[in-house]
Each structure stands twice: as C-alpha cells, then as structure tokens.
PDB file of N, CA and C in Angstrom:
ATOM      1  N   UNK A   1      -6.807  10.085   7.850  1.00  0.00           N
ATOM      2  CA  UNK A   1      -6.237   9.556   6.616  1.00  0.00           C
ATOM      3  C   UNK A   1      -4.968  10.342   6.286  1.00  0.00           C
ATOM      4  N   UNK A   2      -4.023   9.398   6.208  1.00  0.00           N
ATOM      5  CA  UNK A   2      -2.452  10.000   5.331  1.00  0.00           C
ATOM      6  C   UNK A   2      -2.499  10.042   4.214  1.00  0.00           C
ATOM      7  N   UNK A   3      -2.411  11.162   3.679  1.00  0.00           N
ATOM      8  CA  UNK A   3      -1.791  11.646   1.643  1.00  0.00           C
ATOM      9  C   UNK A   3      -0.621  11.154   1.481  1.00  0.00           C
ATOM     10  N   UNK A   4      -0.337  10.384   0.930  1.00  0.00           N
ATOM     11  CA  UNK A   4       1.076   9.500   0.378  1.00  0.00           C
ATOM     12  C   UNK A   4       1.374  10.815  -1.161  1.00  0.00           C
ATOM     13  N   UNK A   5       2.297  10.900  -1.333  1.00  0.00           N
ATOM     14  CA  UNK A   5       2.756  11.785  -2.094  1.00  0.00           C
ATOM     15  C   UNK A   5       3.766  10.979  -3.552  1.00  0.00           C
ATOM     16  N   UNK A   6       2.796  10.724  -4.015  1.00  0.00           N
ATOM     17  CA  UNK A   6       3.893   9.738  -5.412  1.00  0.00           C
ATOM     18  C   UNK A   6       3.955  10.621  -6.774  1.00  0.00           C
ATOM     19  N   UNK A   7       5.634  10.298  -7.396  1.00  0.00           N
ATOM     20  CA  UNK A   7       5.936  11.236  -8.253  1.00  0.00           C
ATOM     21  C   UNK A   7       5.432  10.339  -9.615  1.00  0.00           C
ATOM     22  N   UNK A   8       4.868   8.999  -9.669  1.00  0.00           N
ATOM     23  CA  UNK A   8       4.654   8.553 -11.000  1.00  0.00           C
ATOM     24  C   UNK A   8       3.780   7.231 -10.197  1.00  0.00           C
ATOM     25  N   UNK A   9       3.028   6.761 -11.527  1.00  0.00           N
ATOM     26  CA  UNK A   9       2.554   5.864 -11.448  1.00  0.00           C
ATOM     27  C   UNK A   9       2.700   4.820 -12.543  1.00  0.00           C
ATOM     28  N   UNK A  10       2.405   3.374 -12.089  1.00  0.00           N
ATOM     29  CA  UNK A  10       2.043   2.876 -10.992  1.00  0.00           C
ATOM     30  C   UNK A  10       3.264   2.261  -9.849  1.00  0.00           C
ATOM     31  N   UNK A  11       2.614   2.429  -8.625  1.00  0.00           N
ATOM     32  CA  UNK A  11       3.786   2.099  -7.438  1.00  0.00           C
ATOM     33  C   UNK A  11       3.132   0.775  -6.923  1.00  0.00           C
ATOM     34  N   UNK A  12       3.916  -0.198  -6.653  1.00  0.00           N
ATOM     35  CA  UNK A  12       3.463  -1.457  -6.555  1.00  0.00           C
ATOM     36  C   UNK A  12       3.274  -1.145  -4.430  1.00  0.00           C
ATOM     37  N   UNK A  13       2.126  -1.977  -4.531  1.00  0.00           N
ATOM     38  CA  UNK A  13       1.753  -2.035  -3.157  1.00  0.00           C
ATOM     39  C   UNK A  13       2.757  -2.149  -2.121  1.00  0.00           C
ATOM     40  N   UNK A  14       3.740  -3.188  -2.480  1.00  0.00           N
ATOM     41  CA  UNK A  14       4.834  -3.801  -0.777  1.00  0.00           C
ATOM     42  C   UNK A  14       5.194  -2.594  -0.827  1.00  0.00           C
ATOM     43  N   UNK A  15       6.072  -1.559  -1.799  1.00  0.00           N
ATOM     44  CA  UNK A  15       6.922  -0.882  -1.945  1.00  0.00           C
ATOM     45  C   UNK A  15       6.346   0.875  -1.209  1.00  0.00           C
ATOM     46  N   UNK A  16       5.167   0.651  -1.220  1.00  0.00           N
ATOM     47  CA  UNK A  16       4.142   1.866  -0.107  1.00  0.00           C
ATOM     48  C   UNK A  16       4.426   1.278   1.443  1.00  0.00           C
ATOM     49  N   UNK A  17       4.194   0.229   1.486  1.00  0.00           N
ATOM     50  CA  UNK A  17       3.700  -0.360   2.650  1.00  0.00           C
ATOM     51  C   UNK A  17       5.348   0.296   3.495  1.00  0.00           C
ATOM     52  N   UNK A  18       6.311  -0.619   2.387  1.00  0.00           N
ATOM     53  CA  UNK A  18       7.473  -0.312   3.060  1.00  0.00           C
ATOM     54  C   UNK A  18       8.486   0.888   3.219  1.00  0.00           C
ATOM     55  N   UNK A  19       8.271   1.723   2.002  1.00  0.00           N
ATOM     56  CA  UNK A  19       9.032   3.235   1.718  1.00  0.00           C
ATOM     57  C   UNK A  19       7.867   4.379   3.479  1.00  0.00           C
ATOM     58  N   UNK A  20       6.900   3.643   3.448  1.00  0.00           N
ATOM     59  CA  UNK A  20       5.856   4.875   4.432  1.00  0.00           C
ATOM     60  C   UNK A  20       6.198   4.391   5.716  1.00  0.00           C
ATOM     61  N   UNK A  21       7.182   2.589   6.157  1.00  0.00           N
ATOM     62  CA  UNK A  21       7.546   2.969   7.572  1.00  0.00           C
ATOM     63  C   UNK A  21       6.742   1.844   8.335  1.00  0.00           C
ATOM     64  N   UNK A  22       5.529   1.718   7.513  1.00  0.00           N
ATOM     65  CA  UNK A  22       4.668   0.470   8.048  1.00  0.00           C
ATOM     66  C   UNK A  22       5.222  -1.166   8.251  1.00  0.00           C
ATOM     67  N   UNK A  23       6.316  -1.323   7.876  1.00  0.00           N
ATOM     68  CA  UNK A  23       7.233  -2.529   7.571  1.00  0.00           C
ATOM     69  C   UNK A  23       8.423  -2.377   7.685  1.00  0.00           C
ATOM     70  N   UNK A  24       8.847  -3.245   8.309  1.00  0.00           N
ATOM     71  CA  UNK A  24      10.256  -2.714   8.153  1.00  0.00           C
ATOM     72  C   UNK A  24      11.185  -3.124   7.164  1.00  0.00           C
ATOM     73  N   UNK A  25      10.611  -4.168   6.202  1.00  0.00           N
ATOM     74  CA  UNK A  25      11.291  -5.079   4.707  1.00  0.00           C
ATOM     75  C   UNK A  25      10.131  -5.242   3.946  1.00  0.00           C
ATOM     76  N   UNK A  26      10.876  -4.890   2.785  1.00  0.00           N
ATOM     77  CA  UNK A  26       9.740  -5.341   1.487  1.00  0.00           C
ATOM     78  C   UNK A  26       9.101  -6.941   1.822  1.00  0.00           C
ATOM     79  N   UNK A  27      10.334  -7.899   2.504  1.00  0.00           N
ATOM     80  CA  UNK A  27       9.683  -9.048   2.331  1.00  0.00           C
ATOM     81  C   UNK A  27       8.366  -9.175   3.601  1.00  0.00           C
ATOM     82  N   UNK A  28       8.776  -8.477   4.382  1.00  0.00           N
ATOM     83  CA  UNK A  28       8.035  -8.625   5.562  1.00  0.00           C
ATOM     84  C   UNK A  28       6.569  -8.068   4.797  1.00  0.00           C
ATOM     85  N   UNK A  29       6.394  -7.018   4.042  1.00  0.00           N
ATOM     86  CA  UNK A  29       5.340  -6.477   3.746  1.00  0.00           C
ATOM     87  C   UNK A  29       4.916  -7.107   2.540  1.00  0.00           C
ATOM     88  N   UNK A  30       5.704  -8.194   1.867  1.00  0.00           N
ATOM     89  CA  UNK A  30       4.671  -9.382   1.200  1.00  0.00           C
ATOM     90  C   UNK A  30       3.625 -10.134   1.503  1.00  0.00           C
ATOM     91  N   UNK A  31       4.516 -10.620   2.857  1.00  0.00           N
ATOM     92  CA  UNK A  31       4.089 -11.818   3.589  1.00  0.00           C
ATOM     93  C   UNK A  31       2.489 -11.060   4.193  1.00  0.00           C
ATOM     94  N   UNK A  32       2.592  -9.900   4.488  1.00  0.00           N
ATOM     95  CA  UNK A  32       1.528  -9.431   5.159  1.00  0.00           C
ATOM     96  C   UNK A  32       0.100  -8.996   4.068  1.00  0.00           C
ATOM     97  N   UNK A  33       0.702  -8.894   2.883  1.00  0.00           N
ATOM     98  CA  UNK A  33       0.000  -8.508   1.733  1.00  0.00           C
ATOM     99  C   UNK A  33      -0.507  -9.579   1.291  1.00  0.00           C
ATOM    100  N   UNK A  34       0.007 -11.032   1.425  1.00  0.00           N
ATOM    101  CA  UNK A  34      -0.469 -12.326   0.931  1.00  0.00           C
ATOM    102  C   UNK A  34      -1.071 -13.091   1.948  1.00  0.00           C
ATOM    103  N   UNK A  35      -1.169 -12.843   3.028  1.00  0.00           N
ATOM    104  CA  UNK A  35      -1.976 -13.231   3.982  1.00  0.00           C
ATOM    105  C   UNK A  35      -3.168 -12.437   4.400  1.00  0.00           C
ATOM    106  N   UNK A  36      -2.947 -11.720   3.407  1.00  0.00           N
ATOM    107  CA  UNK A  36      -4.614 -11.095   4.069  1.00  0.00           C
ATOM    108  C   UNK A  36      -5.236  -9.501   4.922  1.00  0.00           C
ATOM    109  N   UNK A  37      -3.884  -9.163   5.026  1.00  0.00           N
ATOM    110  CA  UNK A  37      -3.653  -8.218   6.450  1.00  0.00           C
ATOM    111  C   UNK A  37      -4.018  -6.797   5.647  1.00  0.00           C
ATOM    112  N   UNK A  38      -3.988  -6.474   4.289  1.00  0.00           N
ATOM    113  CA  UNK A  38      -4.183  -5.196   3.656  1.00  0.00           C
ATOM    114  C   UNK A  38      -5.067  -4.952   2.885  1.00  0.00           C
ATOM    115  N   UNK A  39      -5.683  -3.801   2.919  1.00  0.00           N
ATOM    116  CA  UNK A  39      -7.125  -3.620   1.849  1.00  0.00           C
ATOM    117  C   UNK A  39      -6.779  -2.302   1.158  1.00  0.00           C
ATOM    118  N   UNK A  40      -7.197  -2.338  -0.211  1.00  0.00           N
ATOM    119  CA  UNK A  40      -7.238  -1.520  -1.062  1.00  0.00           C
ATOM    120  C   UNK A  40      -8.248  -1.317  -1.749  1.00  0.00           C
ATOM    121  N   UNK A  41      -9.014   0.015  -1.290  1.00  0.00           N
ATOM    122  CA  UNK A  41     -10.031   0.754  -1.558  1.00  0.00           C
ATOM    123  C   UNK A  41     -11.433  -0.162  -1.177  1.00  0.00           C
ATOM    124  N   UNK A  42     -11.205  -0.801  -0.073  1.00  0.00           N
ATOM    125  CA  UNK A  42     -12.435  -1.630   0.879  1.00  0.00           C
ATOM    126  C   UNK A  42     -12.090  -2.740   0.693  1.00  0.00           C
ATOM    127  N   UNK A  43     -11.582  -3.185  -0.409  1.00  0.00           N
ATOM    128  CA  UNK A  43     -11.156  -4.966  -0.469  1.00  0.00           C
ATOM    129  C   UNK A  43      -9.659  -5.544  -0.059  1.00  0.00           C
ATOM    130  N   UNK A  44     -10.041  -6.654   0.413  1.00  0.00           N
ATOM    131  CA  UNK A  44      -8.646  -7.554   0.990  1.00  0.00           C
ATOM    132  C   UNK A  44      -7.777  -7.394  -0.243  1.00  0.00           C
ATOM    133  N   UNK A  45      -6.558  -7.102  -0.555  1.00  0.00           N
ATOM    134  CA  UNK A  45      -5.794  -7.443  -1.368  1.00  0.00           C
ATOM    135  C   UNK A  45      -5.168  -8.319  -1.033  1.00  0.00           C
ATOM    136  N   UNK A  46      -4.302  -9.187  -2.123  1.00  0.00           N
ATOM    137  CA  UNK A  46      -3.715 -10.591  -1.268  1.00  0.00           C
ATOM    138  C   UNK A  46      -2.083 -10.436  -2.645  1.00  0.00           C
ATOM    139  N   UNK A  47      -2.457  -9.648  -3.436  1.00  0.00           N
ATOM    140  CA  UNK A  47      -1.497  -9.740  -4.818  1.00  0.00           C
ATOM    141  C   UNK A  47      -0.541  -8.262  -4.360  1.00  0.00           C
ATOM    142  N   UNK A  48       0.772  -8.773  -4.255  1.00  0.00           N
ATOM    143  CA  UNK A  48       1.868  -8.228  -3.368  1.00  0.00           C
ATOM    144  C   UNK A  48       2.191  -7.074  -4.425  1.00  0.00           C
ATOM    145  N   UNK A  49       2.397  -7.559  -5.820  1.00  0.00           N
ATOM    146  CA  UNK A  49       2.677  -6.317  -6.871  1.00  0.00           C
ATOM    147  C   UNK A  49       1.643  -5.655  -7.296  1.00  0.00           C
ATOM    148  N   UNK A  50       0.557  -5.734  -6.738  1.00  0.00           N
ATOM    149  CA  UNK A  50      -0.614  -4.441  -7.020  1.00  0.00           C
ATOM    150  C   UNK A  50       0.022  -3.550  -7.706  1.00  0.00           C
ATOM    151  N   UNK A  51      -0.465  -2.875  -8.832  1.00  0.00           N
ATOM    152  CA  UNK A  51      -0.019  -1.678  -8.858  1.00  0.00           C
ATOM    153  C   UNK A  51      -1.144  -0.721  -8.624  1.00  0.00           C
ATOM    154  N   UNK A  52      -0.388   0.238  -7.799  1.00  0.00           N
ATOM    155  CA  UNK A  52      -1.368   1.712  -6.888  1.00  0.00           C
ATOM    156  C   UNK A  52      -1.320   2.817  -7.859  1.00  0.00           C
ATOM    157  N   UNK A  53      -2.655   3.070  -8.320  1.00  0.00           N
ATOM    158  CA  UNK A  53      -2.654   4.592  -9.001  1.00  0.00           C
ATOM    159  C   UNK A  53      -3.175   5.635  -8.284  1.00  0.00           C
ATOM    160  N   UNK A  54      -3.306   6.522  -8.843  1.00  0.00           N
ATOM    161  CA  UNK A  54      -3.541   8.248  -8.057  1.00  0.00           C
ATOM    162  C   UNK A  54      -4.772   7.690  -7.520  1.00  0.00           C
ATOM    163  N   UNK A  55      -4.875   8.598  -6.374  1.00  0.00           N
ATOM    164  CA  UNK A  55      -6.741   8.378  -5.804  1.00  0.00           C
ATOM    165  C   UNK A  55      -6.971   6.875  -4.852  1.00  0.00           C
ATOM    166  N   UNK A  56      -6.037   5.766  -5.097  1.00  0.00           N
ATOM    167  CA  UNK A  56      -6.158   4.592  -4.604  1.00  0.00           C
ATOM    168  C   UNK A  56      -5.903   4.661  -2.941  1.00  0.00           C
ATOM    169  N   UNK A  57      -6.631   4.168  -2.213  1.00  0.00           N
ATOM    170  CA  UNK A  57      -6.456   4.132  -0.682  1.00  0.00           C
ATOM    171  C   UNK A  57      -6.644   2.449   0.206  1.00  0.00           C
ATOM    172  N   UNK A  58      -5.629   2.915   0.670  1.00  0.00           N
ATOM    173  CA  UNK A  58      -4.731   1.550   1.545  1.00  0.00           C
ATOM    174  C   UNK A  58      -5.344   1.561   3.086  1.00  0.00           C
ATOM    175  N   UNK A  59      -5.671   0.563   3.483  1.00  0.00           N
ATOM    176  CA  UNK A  59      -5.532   0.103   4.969  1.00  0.00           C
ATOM    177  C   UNK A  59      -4.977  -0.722   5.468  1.00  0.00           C
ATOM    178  N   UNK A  60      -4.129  -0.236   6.392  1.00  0.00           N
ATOM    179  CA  UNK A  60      -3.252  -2.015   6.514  1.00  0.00           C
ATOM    180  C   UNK A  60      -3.142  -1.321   8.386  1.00  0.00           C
ATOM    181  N   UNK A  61      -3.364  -2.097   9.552  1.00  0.00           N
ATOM    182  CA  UNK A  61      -3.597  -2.224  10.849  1.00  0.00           C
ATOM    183  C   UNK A  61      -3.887  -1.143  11.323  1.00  0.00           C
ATOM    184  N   UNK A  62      -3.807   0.164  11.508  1.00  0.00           N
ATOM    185  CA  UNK A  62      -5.133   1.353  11.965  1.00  0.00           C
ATOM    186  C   UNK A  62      -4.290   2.369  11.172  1.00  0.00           C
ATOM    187  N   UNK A  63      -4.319   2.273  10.129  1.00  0.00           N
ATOM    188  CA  UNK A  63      -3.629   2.931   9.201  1.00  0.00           C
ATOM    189  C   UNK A  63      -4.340   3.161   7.875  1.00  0.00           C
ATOM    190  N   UNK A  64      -4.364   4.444   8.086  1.00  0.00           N
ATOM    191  CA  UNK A  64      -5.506   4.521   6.180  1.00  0.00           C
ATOM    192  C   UNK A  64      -4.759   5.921   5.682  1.00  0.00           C
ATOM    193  N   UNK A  65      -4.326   5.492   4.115  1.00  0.00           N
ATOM    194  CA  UNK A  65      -3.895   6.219   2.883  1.00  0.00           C
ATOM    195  C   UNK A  65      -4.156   6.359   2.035  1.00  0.00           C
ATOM    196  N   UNK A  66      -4.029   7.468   1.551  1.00  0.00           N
ATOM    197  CA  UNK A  66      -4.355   7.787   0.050  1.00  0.00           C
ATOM    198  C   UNK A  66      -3.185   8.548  -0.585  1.00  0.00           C
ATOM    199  N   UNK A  67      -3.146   7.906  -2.098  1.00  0.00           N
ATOM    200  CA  UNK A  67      -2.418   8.240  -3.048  1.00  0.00           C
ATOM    201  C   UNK A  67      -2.944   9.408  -3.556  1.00  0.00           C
ATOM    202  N   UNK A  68      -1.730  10.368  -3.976  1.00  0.00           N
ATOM    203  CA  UNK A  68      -2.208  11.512  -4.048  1.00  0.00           C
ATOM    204  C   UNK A  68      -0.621  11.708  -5.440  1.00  0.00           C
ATOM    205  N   UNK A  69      -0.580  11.663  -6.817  1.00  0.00           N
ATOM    206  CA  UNK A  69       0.002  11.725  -7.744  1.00  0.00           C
ATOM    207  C   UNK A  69       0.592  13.686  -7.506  1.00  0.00           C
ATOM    208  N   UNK A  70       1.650  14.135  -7.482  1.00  0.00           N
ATOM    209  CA  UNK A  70       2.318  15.213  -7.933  1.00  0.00           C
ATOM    210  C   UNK A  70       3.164  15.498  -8.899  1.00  0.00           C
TER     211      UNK A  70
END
C-alpha cells in the first residue's frame, strides 16, 4: 500500500488518480472512474468528483492507497 500525502481536504478522486501518475489526463481518469475500474475503501466507485478524506483508500488496477492528511 502507497501513503498519498494530502495538504487539505477534500481532494476529489480523478484529481488522485491523476496528480499520483496512474492516468495520464484527468479526463482519461473519469472515464475510468465512471466505468467501473476504481474502488474506494472496498466499493466500486463510479462518481468521478468523490471527495477523498484522510484515512480513505483507493484501488484502481494493482494499485492500493491511502490518504494520509499532513
């Protein structure tokens, strides 16, 4: 598991997906967020502006994170 390091909350989901490297465009990491492809904290998310608070953990293709607020 990766510690994502965020200075405030809340950080909307595409904007993790895509600032951490996993995507290479916000839009690309919509499309993947609304089809099904990402889970947050065990469940499918499908809603692209999630907003992510401290403690929240992401899986999206063999990739698992956690938010970690500083």
């Amino acid at each position: 598991m990766r510690i994502i390091e965020i200075t405030k909350e809340p950080v909307e989901l595409y904007k993790i997906l895509k600032f951490e490297g996993l995507v290479a465009t916000g839009g690309e990491a919509k499309l993947l967020i609304g089809d099904g492809q990402v889970a947050v904290n065990g469940e499918i998310e499908t809603r692209r502006r999630r907003k992510m608070l401290n403690g929240d953990i992401i899986e999206f293709r063999a990739e698992t994170l956690q938010l970690q607020l500083v």
